[in-house]
N, C-alpha and C. Protein backbone atom coordinates (compact mmCIF):
# COMPACT_ATOMS: atom_id res chain seq x y z
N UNK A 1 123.22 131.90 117.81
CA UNK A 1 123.10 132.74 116.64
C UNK A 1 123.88 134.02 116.88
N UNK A 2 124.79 134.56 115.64
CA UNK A 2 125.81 135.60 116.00
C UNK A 2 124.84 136.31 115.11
N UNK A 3 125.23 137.78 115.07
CA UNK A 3 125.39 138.82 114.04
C UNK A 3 125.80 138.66 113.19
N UNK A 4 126.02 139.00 111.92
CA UNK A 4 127.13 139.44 111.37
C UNK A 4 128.17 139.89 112.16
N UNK A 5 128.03 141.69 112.90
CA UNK A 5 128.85 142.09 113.33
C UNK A 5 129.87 141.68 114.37
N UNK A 6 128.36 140.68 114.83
CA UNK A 6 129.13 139.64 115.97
C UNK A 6 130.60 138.72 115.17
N UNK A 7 129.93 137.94 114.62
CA UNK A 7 131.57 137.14 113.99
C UNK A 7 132.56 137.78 113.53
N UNK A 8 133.48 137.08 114.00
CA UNK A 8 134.76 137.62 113.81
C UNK A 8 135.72 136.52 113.14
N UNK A 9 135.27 135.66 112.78
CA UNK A 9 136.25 135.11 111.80
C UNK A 9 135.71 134.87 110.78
N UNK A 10 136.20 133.44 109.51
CA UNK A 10 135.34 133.16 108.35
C UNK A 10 134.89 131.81 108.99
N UNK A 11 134.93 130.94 109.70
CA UNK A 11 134.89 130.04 110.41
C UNK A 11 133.33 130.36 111.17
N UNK A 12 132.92 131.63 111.76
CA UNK A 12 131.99 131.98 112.15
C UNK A 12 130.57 132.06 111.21
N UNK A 13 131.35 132.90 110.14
CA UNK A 13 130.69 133.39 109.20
C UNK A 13 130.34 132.37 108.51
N UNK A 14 130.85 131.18 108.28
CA UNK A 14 129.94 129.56 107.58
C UNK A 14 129.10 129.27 108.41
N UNK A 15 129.66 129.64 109.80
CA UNK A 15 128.62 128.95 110.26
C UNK A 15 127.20 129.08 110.60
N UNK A 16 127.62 130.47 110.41
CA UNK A 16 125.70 131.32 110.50
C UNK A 16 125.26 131.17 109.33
N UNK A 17 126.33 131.09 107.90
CA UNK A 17 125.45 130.63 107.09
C UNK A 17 124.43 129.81 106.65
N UNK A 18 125.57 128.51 107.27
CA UNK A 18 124.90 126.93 107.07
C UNK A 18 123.92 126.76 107.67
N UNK A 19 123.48 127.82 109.21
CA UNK A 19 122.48 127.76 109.99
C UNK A 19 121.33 128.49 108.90
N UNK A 20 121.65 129.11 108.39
CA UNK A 20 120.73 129.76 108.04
C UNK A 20 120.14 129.16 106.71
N UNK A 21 121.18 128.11 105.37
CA UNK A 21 120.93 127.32 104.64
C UNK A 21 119.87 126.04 105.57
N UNK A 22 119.97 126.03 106.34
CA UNK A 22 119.50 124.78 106.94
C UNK A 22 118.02 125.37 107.50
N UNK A 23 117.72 126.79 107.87
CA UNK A 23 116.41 126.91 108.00
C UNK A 23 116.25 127.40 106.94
N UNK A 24 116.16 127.91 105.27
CA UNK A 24 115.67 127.98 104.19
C UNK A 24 114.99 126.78 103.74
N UNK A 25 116.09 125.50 104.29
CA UNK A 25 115.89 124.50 103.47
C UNK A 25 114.41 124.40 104.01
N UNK A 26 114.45 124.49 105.58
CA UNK A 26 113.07 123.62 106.21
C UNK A 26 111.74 124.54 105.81
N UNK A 27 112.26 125.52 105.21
CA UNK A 27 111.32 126.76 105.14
C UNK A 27 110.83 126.36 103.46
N UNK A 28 111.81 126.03 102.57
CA UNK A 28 111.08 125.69 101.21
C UNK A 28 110.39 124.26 101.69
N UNK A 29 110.84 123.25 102.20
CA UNK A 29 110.15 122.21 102.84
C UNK A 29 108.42 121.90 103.15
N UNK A 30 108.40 123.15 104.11
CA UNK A 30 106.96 123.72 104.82
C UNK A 30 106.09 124.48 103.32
N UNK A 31 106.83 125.15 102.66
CA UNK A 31 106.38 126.04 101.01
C UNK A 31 105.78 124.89 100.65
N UNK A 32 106.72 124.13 100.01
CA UNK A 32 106.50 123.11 99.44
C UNK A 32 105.11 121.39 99.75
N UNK A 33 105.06 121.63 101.08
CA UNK A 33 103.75 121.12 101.46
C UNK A 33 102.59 122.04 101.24
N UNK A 34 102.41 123.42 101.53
CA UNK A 34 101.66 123.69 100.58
C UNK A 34 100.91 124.06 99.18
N UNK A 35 102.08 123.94 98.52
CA UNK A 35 102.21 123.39 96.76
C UNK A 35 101.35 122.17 96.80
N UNK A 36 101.88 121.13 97.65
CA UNK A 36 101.07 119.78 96.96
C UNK A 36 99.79 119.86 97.59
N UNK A 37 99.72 120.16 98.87
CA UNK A 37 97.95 120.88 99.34
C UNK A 37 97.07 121.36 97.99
N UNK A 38 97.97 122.31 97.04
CA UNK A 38 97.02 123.27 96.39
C UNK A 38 96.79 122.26 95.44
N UNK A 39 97.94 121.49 94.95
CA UNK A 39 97.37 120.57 93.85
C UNK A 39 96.66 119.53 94.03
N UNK A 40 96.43 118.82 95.25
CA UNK A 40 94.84 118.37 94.97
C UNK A 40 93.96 119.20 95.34
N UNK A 41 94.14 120.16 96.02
CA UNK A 41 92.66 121.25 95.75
C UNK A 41 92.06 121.42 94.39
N UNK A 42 92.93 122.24 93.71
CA UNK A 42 93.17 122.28 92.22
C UNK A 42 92.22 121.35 91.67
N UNK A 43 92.91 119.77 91.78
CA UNK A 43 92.11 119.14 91.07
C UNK A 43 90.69 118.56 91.60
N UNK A 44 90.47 119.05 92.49
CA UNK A 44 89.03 118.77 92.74
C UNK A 44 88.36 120.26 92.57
N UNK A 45 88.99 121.43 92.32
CA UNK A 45 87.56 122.33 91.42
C UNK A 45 88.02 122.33 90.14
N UNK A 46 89.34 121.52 89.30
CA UNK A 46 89.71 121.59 87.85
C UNK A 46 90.33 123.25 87.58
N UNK A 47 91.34 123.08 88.60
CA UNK A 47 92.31 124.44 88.33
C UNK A 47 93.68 124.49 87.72
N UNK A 48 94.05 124.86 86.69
CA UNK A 48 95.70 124.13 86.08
C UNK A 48 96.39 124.86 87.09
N UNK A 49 97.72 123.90 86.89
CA UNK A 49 98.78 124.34 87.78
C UNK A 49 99.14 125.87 87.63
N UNK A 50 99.31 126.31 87.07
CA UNK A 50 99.37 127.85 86.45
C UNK A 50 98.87 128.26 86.19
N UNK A 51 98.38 129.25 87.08
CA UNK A 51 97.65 130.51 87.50
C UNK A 51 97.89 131.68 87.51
N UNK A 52 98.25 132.72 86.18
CA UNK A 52 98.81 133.41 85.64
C UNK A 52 98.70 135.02 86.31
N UNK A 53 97.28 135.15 87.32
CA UNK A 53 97.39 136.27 87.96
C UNK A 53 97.94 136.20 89.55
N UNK A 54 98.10 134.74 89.84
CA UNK A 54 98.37 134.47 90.82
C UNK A 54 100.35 134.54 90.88
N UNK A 55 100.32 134.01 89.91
CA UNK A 55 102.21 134.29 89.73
C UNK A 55 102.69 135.46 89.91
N UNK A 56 101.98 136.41 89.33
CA UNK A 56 102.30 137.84 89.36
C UNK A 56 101.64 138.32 90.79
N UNK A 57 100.75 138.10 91.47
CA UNK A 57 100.89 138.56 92.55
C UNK A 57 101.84 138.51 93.71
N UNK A 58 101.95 136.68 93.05
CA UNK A 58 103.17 136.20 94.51
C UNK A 58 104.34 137.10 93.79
N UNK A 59 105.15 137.19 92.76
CA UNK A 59 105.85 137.98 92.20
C UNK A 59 105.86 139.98 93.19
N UNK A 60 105.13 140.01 92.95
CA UNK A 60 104.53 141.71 93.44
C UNK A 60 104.92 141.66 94.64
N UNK A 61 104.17 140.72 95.61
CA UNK A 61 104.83 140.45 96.89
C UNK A 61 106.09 140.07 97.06
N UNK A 62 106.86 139.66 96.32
CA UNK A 62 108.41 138.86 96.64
C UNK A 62 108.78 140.56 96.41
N UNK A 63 108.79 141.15 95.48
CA UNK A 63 109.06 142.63 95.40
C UNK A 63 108.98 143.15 96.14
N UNK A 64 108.06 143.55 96.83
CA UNK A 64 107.10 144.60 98.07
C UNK A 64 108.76 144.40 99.02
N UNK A 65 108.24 142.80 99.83
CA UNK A 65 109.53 142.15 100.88
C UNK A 65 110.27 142.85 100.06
N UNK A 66 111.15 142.55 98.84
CA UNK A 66 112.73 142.50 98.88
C UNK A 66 112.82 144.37 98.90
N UNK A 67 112.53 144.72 98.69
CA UNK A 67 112.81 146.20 99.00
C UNK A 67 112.53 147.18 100.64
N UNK A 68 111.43 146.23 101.17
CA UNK A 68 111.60 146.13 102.15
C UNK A 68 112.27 145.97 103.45
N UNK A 69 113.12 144.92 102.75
CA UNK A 69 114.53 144.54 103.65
C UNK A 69 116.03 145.05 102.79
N UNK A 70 116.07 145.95 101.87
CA UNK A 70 116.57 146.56 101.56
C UNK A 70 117.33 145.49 100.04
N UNK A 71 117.00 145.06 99.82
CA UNK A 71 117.03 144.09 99.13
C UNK A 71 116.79 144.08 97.39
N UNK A 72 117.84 143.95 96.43
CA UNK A 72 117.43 144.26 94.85
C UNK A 72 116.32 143.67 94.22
N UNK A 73 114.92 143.94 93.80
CA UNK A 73 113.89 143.30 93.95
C UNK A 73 114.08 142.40 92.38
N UNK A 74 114.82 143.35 91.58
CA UNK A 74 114.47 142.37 90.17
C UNK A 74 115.63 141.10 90.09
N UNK A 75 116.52 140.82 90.99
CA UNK A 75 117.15 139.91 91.41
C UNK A 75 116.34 138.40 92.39
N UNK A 76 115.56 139.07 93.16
CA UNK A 76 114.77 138.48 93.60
C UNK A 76 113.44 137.90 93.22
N UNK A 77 113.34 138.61 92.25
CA UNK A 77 112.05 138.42 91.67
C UNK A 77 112.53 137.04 90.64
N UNK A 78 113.87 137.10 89.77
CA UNK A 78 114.55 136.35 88.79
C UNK A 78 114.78 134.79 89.72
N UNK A 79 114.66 135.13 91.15
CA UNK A 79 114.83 133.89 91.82
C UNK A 79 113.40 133.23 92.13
N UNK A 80 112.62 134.11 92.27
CA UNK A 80 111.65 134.04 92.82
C UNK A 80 110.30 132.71 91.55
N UNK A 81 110.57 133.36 90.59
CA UNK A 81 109.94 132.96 89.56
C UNK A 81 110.53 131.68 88.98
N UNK A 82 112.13 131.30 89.26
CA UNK A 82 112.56 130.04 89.37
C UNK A 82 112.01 128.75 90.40
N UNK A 83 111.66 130.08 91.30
CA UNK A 83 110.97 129.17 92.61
C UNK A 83 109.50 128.71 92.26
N UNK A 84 108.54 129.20 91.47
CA UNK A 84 107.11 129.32 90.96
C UNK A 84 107.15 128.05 89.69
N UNK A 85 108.17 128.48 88.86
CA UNK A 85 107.91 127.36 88.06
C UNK A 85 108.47 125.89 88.40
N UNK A 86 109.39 125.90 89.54
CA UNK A 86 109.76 124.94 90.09
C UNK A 86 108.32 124.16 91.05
N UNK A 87 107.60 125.04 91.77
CA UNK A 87 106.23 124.53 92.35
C UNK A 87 105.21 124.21 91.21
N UNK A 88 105.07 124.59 90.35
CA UNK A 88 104.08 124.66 88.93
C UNK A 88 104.89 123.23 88.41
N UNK A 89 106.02 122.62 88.14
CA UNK A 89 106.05 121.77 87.27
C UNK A 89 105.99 120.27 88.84
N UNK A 90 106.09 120.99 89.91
CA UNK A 90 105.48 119.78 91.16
C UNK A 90 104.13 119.67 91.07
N UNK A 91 103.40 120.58 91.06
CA UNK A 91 101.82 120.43 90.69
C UNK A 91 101.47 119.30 89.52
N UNK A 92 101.96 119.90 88.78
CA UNK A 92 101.83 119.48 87.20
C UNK A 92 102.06 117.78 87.78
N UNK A 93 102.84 117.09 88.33
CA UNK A 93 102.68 115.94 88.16
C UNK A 93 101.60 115.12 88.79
N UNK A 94 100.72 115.74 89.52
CA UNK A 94 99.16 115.79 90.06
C UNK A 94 98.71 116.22 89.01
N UNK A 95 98.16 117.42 88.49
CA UNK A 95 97.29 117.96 87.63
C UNK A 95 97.38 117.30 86.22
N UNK A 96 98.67 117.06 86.24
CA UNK A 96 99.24 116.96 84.62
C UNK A 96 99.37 118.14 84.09
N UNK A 97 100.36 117.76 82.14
CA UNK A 97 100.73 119.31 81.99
C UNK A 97 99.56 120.22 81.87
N UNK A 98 99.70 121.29 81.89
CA UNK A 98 99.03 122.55 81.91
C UNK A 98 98.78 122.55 80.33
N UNK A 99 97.37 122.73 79.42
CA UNK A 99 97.08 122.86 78.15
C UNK A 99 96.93 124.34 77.51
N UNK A 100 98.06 125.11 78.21
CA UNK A 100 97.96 126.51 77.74
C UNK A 100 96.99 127.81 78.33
N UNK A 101 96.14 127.23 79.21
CA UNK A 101 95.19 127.88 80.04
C UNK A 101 95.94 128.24 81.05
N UNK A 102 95.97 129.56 81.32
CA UNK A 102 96.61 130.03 82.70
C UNK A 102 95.95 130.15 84.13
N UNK A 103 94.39 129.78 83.38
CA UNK A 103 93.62 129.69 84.77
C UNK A 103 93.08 130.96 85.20
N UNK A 104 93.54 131.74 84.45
CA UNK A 104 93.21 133.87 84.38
C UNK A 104 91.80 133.81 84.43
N UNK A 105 91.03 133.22 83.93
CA UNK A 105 89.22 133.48 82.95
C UNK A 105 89.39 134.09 81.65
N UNK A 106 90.85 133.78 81.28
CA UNK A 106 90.47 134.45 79.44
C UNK A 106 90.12 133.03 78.86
């Protein structure tokens, strides 16, 4: 594993990328087992996939991090929430669709 500052060519610089595409991947991978964990939890206390205070928290937190690491948060957040409804419509094929209930208590 280089630096940035460390590499010195573009040849380098793919290659810390691809290293680093390649642990995201295993990292949404590991996410993603616990998505399908939650959805049979879910359906054994009858929770819809979407959980409307829960989005916004994980949201709040993806914020908190991205500014943290110096990072544009409403960029991240625009990814972030691609990432949520992408786990919400994996649920959904356990739960089935969601009937407009966000799961809030309204």
């Amino acid at each position: 594993m280089k630096t940035p500052a460390e590499c010195m060519t573009m040849a380098d610089i793919r290659a810390e990328i691809d290293r680093l595409d390649a642990e995201l991947v295993a990292l949404f991978a590991a996410r993603t087992g616990y998505i399908d964990r939650a959805a049979e939890i879910k359906t054994g206390v009858g929770l819809p996939a979407r959980i409307g205070d829960r989005v916004e928290q994980v949201v709040a937190n993806v914020r908190r991090h991205a500014e943290g690491h110096g990072l544009p948060p409403d960029k991240l957040e625009k990814l972030w929430r691609k990432l949520i409804d992408w786990s919400i419509e994996r649920e959904e094929t356990v739960l089935g669709k969601d009937d407009g209930h966000d799961g809030s208590g309204d």
